[in-house]
Every structure is written in structure tokens, then in C-alpha cells.
N, C-alpha and C. Protein backbone atom coordinates (compact mmCIF):
# COMPACT_ATOMS: atom_id res chain seq x y z
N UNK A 1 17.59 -177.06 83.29
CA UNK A 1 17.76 -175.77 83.95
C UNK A 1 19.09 -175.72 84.67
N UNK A 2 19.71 -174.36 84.86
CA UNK A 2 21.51 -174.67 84.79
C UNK A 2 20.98 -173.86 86.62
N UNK A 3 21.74 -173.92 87.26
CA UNK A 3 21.55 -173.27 88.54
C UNK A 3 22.96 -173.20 89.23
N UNK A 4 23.71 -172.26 88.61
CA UNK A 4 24.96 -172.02 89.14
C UNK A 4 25.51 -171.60 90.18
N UNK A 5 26.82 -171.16 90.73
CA UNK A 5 26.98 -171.08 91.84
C UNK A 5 27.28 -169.65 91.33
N UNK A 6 27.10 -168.61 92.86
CA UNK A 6 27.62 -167.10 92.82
C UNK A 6 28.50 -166.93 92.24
N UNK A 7 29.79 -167.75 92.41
CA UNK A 7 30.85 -167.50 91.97
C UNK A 7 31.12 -167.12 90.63
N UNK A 8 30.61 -168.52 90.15
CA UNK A 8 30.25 -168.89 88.32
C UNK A 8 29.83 -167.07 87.87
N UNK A 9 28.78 -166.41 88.01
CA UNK A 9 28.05 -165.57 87.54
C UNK A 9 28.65 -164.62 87.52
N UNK A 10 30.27 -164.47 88.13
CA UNK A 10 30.87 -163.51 88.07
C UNK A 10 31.88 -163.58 87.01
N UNK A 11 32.53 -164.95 86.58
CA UNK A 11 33.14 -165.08 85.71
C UNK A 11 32.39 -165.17 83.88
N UNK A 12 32.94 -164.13 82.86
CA UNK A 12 32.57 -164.02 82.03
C UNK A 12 32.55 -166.22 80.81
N UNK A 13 33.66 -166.37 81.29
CA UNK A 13 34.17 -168.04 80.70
C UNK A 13 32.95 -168.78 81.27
N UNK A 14 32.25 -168.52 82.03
CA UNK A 14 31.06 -169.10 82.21
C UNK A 14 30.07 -168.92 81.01
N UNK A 15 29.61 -167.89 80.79
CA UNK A 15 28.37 -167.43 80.19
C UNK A 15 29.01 -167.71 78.75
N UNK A 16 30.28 -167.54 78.41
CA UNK A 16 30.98 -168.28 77.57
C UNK A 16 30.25 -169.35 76.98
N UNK A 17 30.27 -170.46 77.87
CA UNK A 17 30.11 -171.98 77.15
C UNK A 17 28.69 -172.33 77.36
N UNK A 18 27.69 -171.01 77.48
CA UNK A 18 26.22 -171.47 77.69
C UNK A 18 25.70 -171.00 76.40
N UNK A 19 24.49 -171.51 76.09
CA UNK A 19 23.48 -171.31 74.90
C UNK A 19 23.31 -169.72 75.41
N UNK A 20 23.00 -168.94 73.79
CA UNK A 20 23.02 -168.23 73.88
C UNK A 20 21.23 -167.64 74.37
N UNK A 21 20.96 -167.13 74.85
CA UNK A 21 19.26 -166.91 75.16
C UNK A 21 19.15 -165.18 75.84
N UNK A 22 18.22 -164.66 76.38
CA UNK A 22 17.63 -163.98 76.27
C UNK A 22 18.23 -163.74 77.67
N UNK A 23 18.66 -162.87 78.15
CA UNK A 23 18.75 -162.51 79.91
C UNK A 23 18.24 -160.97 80.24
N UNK A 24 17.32 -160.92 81.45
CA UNK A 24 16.42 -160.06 81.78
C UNK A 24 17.77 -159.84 83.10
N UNK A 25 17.91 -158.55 83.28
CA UNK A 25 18.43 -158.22 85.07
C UNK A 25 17.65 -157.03 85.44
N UNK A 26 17.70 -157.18 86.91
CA UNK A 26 17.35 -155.80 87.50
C UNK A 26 18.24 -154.98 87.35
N UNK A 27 17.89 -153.57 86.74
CA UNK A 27 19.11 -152.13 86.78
C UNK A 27 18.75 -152.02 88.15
N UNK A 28 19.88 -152.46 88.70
CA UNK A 28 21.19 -152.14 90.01
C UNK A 28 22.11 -152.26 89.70
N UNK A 29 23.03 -152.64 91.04
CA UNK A 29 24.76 -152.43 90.75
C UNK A 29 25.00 -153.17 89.88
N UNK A 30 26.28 -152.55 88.86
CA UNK A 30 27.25 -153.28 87.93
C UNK A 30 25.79 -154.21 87.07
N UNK A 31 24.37 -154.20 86.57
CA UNK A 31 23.95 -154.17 85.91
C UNK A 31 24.27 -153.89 84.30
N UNK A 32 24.88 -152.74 84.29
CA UNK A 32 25.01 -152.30 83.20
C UNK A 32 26.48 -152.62 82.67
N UNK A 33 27.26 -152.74 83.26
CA UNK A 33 28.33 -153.28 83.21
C UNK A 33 28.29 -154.90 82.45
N UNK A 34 27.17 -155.69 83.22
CA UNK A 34 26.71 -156.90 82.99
C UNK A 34 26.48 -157.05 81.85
N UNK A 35 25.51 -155.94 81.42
CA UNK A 35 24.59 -155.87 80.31
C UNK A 35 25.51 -155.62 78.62
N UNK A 36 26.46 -154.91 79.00
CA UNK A 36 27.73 -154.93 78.33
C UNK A 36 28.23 -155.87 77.48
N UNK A 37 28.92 -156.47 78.74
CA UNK A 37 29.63 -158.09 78.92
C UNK A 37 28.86 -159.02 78.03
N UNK A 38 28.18 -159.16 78.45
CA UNK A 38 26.93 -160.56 77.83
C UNK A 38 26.50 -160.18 76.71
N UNK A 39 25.92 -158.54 76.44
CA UNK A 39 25.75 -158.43 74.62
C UNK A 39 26.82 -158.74 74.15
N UNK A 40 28.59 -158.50 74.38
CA UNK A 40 29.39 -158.77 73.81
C UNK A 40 29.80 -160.11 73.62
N UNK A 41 29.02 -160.97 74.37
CA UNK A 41 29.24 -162.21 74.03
C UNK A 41 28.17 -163.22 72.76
N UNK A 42 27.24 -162.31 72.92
CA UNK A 42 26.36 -162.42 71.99
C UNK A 42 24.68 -162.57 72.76
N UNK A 43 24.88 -162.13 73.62
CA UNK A 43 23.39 -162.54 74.35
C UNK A 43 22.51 -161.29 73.91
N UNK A 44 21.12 -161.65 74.38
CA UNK A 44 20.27 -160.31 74.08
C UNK A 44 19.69 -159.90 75.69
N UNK A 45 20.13 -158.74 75.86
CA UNK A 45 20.32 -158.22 77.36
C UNK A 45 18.92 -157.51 77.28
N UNK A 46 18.11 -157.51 78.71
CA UNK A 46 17.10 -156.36 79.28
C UNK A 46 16.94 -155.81 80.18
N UNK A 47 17.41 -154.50 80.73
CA UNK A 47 17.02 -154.38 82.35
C UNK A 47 16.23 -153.95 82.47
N UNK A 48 15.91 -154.46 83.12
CA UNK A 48 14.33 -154.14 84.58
C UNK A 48 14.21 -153.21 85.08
N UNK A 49 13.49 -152.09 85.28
CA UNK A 49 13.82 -151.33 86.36
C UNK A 49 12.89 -151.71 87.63
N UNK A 50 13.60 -151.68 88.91
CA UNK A 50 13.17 -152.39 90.20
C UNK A 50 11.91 -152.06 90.68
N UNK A 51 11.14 -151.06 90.09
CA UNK A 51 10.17 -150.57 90.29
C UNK A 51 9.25 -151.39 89.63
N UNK A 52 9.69 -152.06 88.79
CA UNK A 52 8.93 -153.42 87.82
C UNK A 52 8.80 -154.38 88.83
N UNK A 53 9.63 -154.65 89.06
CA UNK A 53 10.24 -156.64 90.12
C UNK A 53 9.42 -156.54 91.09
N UNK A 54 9.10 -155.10 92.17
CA UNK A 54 9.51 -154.90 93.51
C UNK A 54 8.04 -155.54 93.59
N UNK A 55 6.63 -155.64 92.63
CA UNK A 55 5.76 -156.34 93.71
C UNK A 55 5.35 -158.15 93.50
N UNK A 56 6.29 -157.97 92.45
CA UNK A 56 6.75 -159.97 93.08
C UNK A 56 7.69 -160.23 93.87
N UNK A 57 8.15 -159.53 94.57
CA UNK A 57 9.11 -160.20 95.16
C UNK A 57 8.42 -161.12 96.71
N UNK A 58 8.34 -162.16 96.85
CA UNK A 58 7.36 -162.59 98.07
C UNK A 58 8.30 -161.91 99.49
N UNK A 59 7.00 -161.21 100.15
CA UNK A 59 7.17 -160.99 101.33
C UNK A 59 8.18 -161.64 102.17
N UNK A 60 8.87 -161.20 103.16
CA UNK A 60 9.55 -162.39 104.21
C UNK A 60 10.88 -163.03 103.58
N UNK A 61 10.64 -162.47 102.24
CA UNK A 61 11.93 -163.62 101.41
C UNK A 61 13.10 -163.07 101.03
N UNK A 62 14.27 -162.73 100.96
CA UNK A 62 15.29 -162.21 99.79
C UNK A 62 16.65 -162.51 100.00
N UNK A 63 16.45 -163.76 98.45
CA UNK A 63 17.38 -164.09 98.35
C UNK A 63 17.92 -164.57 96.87
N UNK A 64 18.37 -164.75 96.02
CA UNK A 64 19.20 -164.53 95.02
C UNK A 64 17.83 -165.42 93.81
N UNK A 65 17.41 -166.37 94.34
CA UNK A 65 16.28 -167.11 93.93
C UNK A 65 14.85 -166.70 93.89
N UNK A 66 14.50 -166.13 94.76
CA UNK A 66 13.50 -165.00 95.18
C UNK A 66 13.56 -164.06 94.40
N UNK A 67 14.84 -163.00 94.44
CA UNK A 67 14.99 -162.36 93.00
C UNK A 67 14.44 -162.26 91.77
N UNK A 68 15.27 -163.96 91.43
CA UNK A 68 15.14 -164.54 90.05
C UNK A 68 13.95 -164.63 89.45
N UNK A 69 13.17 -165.20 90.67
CA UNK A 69 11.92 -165.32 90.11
C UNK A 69 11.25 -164.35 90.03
N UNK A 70 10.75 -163.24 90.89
CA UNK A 70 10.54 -162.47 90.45
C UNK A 70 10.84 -161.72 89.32
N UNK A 71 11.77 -161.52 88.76
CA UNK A 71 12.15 -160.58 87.28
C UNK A 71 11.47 -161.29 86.71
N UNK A 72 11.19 -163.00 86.32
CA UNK A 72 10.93 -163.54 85.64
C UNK A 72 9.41 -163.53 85.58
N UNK A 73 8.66 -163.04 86.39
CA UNK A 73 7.71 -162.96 86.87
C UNK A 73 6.99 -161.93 86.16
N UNK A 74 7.93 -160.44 86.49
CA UNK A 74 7.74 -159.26 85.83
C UNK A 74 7.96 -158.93 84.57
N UNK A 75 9.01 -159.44 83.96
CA UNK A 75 9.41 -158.98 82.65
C UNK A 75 8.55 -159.40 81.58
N UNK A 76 7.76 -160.74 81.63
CA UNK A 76 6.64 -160.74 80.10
C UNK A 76 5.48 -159.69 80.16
N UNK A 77 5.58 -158.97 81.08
CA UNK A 77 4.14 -158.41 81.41
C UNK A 77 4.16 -156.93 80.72
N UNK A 78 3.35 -156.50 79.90
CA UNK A 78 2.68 -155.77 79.00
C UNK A 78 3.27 -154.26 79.52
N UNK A 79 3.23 -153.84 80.68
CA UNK A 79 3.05 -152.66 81.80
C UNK A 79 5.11 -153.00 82.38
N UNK A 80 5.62 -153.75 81.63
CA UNK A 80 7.13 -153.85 82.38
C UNK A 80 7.70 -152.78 81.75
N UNK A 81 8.42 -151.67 83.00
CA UNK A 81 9.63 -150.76 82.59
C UNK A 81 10.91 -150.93 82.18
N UNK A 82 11.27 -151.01 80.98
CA UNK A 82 12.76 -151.26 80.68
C UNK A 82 13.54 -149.93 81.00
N UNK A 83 15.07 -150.58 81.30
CA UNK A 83 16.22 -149.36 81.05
C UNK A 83 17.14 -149.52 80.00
N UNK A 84 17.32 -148.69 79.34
CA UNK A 84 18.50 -148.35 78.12
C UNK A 84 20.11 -148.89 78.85
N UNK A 85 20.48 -149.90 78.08
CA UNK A 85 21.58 -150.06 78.57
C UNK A 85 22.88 -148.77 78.15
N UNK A 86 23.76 -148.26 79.44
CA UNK A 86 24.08 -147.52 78.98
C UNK A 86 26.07 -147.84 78.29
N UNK A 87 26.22 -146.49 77.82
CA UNK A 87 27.75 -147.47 76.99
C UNK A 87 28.08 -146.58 77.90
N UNK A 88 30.10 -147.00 77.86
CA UNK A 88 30.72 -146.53 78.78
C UNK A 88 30.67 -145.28 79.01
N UNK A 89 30.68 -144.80 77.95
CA UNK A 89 31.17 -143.27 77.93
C UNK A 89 29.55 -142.45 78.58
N UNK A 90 28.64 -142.93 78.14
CA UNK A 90 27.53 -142.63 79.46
C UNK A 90 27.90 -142.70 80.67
N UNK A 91 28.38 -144.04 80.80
CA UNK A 91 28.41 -144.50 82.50
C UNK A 91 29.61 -143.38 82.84
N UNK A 92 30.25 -142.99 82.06
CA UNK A 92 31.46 -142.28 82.75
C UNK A 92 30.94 -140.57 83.21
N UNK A 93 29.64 -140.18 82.35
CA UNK A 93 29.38 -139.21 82.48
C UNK A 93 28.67 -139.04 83.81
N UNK A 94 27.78 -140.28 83.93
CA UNK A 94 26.74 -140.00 84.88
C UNK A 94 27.87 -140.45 86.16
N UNK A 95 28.56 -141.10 86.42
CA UNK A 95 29.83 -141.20 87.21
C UNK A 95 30.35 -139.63 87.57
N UNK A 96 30.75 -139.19 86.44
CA UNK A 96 30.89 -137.56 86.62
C UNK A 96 29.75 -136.68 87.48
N UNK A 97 28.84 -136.85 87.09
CA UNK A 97 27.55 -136.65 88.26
C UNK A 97 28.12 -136.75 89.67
N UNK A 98 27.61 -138.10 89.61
CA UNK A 98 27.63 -138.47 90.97
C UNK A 98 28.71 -137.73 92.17
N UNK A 99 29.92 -138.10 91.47
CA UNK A 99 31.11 -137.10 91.96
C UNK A 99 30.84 -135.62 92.26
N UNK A 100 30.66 -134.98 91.12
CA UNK A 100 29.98 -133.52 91.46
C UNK A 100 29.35 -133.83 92.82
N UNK A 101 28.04 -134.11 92.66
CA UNK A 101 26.60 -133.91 93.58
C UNK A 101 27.47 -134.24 94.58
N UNK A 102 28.49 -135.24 95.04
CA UNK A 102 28.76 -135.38 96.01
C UNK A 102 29.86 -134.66 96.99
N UNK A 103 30.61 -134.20 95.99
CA UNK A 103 31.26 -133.27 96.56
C UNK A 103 30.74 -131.90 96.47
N UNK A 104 29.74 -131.59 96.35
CA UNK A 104 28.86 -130.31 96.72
C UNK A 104 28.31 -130.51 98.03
N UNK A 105 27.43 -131.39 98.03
CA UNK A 105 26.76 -132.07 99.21
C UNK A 105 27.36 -131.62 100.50
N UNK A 106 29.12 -132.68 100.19
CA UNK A 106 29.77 -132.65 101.43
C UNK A 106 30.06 -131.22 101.57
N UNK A 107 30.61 -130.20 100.49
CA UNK A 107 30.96 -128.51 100.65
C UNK A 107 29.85 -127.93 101.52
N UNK A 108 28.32 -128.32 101.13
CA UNK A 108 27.62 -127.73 101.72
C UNK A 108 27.86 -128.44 103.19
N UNK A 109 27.94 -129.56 104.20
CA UNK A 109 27.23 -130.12 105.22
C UNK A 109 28.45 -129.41 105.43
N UNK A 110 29.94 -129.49 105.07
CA UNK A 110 30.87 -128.61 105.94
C UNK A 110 30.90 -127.25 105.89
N UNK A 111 29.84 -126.25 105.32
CA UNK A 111 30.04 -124.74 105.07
C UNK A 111 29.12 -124.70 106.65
N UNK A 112 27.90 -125.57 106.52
CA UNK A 112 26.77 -125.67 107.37
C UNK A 112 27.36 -125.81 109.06
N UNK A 113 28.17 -126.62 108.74
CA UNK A 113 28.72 -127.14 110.27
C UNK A 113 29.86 -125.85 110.50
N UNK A 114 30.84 -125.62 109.95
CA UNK A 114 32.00 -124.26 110.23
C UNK A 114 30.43 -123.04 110.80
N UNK A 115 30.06 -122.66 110.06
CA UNK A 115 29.07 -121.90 110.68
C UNK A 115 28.06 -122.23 112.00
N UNK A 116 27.71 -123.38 111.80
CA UNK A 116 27.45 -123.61 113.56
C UNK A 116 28.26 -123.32 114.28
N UNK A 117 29.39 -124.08 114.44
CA UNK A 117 30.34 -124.15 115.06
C UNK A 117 30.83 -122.70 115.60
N UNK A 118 30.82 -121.56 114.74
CA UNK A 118 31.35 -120.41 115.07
C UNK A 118 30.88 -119.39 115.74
N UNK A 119 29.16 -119.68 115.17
CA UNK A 119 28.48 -118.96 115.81
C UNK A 119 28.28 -119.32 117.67
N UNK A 120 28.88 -120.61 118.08
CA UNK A 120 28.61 -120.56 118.81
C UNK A 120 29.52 -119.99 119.92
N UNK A 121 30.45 -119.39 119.44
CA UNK A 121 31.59 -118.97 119.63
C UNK A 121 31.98 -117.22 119.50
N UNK A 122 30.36 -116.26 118.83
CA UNK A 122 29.75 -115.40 118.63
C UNK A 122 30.42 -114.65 117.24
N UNK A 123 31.18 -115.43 116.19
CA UNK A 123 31.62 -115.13 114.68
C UNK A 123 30.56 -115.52 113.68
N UNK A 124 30.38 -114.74 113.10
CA UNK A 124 29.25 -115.30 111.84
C UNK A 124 29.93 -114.58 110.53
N UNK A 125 29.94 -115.09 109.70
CA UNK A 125 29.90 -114.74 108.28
C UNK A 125 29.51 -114.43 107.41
N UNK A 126 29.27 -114.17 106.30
CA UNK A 126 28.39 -113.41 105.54
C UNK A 126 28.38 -114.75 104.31
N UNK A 127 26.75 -114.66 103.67
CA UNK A 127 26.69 -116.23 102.71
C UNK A 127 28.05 -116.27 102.12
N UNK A 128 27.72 -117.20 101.35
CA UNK A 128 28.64 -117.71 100.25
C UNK A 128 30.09 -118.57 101.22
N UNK A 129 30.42 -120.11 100.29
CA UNK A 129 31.53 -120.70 100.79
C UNK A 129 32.76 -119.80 101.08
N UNK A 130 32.50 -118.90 100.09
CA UNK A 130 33.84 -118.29 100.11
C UNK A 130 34.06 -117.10 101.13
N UNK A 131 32.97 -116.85 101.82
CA UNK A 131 32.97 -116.25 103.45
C UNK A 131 33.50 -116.82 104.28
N UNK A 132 33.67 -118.34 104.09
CA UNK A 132 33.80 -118.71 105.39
C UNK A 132 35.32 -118.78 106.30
N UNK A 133 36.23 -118.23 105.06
CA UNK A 133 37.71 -118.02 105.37
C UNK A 133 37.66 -117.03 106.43
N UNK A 134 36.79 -116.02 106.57
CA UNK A 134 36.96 -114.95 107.66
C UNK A 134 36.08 -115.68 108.60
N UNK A 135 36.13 -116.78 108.98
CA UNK A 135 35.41 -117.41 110.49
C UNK A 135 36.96 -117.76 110.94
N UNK A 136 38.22 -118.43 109.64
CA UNK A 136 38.84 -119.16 110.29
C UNK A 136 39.69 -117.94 110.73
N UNK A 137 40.23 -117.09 109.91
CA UNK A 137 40.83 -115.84 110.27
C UNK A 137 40.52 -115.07 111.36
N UNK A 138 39.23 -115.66 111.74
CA UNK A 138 39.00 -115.07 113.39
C UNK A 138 39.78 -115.71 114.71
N UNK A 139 40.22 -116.68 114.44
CA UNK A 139 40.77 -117.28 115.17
C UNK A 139 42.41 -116.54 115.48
N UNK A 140 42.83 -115.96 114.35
CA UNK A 140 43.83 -114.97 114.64
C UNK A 140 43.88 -113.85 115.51
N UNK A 141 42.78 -113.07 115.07
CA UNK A 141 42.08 -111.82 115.55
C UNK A 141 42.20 -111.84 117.60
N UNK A 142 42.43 -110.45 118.22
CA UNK A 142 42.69 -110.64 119.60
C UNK A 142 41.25 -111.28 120.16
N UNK A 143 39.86 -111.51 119.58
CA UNK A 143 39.02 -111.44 120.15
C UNK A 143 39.47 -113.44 119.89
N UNK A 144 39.76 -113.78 119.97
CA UNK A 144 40.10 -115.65 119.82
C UNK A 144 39.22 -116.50 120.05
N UNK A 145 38.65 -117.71 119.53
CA UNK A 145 38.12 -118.34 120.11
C UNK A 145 38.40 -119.47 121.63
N UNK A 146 37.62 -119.51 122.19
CA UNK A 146 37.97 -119.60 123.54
C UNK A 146 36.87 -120.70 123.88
N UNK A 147 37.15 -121.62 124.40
CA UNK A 147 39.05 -121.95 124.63
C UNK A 147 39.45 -122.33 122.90
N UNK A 148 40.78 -122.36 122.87
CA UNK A 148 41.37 -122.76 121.80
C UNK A 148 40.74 -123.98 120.69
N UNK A 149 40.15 -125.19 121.45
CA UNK A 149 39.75 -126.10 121.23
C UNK A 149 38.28 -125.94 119.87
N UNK A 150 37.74 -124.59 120.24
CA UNK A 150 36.97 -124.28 119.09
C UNK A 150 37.42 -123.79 117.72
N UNK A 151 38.68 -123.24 117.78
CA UNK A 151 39.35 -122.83 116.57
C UNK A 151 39.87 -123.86 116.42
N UNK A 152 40.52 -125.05 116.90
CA UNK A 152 41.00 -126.41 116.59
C UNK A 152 40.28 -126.95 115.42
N UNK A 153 38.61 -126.72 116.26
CA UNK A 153 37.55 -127.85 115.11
C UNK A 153 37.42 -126.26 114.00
N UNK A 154 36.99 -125.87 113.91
CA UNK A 154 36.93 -124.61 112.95
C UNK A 154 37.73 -124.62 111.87
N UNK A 155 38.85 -124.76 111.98
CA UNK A 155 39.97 -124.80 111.39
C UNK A 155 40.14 -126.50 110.24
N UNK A 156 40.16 -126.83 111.05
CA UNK A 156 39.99 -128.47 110.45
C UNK A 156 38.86 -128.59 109.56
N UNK A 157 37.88 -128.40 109.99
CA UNK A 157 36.69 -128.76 108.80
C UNK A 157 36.98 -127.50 107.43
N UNK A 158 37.76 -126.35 108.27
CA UNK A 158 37.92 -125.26 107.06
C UNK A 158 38.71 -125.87 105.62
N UNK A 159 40.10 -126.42 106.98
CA UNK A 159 40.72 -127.43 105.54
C UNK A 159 40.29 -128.51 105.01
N UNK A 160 39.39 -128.94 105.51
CA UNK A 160 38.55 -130.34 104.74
C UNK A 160 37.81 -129.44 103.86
N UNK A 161 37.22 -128.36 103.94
CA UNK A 161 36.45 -127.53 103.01
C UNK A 161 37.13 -127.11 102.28
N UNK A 162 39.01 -126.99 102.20
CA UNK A 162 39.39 -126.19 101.18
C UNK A 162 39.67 -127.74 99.96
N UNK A 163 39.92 -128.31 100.36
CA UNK A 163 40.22 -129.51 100.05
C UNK A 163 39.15 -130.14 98.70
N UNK A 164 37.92 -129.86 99.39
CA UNK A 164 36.83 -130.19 98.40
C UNK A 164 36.57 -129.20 97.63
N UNK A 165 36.31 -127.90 98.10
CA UNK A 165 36.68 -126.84 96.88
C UNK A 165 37.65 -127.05 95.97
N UNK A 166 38.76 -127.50 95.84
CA UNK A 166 40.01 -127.40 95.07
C UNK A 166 40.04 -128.78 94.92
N UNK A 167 38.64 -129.81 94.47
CA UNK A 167 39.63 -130.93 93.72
C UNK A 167 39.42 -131.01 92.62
N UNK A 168 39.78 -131.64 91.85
CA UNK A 168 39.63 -131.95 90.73
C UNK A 168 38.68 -131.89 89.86
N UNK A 169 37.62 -132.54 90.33
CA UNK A 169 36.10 -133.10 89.93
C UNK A 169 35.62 -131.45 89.58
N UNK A 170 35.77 -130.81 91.14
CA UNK A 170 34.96 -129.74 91.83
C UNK A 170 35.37 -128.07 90.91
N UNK A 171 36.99 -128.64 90.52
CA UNK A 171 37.94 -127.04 90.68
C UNK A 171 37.60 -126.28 89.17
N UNK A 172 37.26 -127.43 88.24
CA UNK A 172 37.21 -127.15 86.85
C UNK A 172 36.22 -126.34 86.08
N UNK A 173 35.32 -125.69 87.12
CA UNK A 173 34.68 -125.01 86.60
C UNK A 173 33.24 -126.07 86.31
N UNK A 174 32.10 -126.18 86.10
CA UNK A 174 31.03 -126.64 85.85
C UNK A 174 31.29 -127.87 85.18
N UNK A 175 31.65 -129.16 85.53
CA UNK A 175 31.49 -130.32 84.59
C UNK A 175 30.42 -130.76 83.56
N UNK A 176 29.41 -130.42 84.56
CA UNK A 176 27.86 -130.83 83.58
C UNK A 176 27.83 -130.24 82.47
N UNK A 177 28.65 -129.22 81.99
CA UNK A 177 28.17 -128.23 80.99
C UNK A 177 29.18 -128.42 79.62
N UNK A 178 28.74 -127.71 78.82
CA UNK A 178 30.00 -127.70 77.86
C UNK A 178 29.71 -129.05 76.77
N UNK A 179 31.21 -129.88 76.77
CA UNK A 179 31.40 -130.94 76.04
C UNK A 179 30.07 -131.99 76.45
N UNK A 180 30.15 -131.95 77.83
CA UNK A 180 29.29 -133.39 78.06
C UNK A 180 27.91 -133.33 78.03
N UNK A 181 27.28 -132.14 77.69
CA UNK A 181 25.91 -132.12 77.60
C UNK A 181 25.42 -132.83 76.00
N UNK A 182 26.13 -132.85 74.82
CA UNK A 182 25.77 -133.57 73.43
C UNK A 182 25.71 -134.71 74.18
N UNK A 183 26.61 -135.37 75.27
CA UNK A 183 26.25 -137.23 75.68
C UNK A 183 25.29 -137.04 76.51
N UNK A 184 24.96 -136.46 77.39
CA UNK A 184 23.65 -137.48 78.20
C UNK A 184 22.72 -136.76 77.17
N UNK A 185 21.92 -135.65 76.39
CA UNK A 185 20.91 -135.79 75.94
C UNK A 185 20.74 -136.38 74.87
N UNK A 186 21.67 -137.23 74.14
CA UNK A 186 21.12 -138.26 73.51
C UNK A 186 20.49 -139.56 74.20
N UNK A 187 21.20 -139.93 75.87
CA UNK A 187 20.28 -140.76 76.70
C UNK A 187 18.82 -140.76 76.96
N UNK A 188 18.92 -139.44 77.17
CA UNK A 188 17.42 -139.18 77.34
C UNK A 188 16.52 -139.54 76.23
N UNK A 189 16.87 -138.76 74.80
CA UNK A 189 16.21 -139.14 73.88
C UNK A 189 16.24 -140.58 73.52
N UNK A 190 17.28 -141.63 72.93
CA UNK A 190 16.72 -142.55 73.11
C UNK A 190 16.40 -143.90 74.23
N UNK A 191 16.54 -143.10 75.04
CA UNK A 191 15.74 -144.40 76.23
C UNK A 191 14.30 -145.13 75.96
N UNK A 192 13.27 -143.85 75.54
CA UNK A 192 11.95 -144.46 75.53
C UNK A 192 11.97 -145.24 74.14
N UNK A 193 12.79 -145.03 73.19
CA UNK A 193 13.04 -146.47 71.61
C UNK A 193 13.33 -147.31 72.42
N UNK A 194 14.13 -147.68 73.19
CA UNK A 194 15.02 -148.55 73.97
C UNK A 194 14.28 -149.25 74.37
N UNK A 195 12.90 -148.74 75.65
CA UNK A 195 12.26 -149.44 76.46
C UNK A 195 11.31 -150.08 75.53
N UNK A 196 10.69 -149.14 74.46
CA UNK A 196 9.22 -150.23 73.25
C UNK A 196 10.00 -150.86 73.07
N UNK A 197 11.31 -151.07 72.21
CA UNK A 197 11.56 -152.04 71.66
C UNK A 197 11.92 -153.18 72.50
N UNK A 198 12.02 -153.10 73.28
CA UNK A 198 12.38 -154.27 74.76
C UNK A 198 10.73 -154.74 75.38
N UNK A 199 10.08 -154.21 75.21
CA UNK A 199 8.36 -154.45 75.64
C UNK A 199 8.21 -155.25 74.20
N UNK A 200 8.41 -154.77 72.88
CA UNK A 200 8.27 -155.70 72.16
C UNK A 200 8.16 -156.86 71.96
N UNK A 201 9.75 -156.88 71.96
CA UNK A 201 10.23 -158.02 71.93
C UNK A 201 9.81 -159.19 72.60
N UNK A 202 9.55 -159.09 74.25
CA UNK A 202 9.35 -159.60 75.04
C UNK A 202 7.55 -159.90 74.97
N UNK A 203 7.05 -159.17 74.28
CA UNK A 203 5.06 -159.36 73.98
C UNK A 203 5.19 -160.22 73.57
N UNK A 204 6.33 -160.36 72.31
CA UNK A 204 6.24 -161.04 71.36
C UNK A 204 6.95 -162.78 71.89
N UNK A 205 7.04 -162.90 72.99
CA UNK A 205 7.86 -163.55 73.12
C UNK A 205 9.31 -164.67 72.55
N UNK A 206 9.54 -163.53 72.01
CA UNK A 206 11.56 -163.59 71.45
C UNK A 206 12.18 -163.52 72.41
């Protein structure tokens, strides 16, 4: 039994000069990335999903060994959830996600906050992000916010709000749509081939 150091597991020249065998990981970070790497070296990759592992893992314990055993624990078992390893150009999409959702998120917590902020100051706006330019334009207006110090913050989160409106990710019009919808719904469709044939395999113990 080989019991390497952290370090080792990061370098690919490791997994290099080992027998080739069967490796189970939990889908978490750089998982799939992993899962990549090591088929390309010739291994036969499976991830876990953590919702599998999470009730071996012993109480009181967590640590890289604890882990281990657990997956190992979980993965022959009849009822184990596999994940579809994904290829780059997935990972780049759902990456694209993430970005979106997140720069919406933040558009919204700063549309949310400029509008506190103003109202308390007796300016309100009418919905939509794109109202909220006439909160900062109030600050022009003879009726001013007072003291100054409220159009200070007003102003600032406005340009952090214009900022995320107008980037990149955000400015292009709907990312999710269009070209990239033919790639993720082929994920969807074959994930559940993905997971039998990984329950298979593993019944069968290969």
C-alpha cells in the first residue's frame, strides 16, 4: 500500500510511475480537473458525489485519511451516486455560470443597498437597475443629500454598480442562451449513462 505525501498527489510524474488501477474521488474542488489528468494517463476515474461519502465519514474526525476511507467505504455500495466527469469545454460553461449568477447577485445586493441608503435620505426610485441613476442624479438636484457624506456612499456603490453592469461576463447580452445551450444539455442527458455505467462497473468489481 503506497501512502504518499500531499505534495506527491499534486504532481502528475507521480501517478506517472504507479500501476495503473481504478481511482474513486469525491466531486469537489479541482476533482474534475483530476479526473482529466489521470484518465489521460491511463487510469479509470469515478467521482463520488459527497452526498455518497458524507455518512462514513467518522464523527470527530477530518482528515485526508478519514476521507480516504470513507470514499472507499462508499463507492462499492449498490445505492453509490456517481458524477459525469466533465470535459473542459463543460467546465468552461458552467464557469460561465457561475460568473453570471455572481455578478447578478452582487448587481442585485448593490441595487438593494443604493436604495436603502437613499431612502433614508427621503429619494426613492422607481424598480428596475436602471432607475437607480436618478437616486445618484439627486445628489445634483437643490434638494442634496445632507450632509454630503450620503451622496459620497450613494455615489460609490452607484459606480461599483455601473461597473458590474458593464462587464464583460454581464454586458453581452444573456450568456446562458444561444451557442452554449447545445453544451450543457448534452450534460444533462448523458450524466445518468455515466453514473450506471460507473455503478456497474464497480458491482462488478473492475
Amino acid at each position: 500500500m503506497i501512502t504518499p505525501h500531499r505534495s506527491q498527489l499534486c504532481q502528475p510524474s507521480f501517478f506517472e510511475q504507479q500501476p495503473r488501477c481504478t481511482v474513486v474521488m469525491e466531486a469537489c474542488g479541482a476533482a474534475h480537473h483530476w479526473a482529466r489528468v489521470l484518465s489521460g494517463l491511463g487510469y479509470e476515474v469515478k467521482l463520488i458525489a459527497p452526498e455518497a461519502v458524507r455518512p462514513f465519514v467518522k464523527w470527530g474526525k477530518k482528515n485526508d485519511g478519514v476521507d480516504a476511507a470513507a470514499i472507499c467505504a462508499a463507492a462499492p455500495r449498490p445505492d453509490a451516486t456517481f458524477v459525469a466527469v466533465k470535459s473542459l469545454e463543460q467546465q468552461g460553461v458552467l464557469a460561465l455560470r457561475s460568473a453570471r449568477a455572481l455578478l447578478v447577485k452582487q448587481q442585485t445586493m448593490l441595487a438593494n443597498a443604493i436604495r436603502g441608503l437613499a431612502t433614508e435620505f427621503g429619494f426613492v426610485a422607481p424598480q428596475g437597475t436602471d432607475k437607480l441613476v436618478l437616486l445618484r442624479a439627486c445628489g445634483a438636484s437643490p434638494r442634496r443629500y445632507k450632509p454630503r457624506h450620503g451622496e459620497t456612499a450613494v455615489s460609490g456603490l452607484g459606480e461599483a454598480g455601473s461597473v458590474l453592469q458593464g462587464s464583460a461576463v454581464h454586458g453581452r447580452g444573456d450568456p446562458l442562451g444561444g451557442p452554449l445551450v447545445p453544451v450543457v444539455r448534452p450534460v444533462a442527458e448523458t450524466a445518468g449513462c455515466a453514473i450506471q455505467a460507473a455503478k456497474g462497473r464497480l458491482a462488478g468489481g473492475h
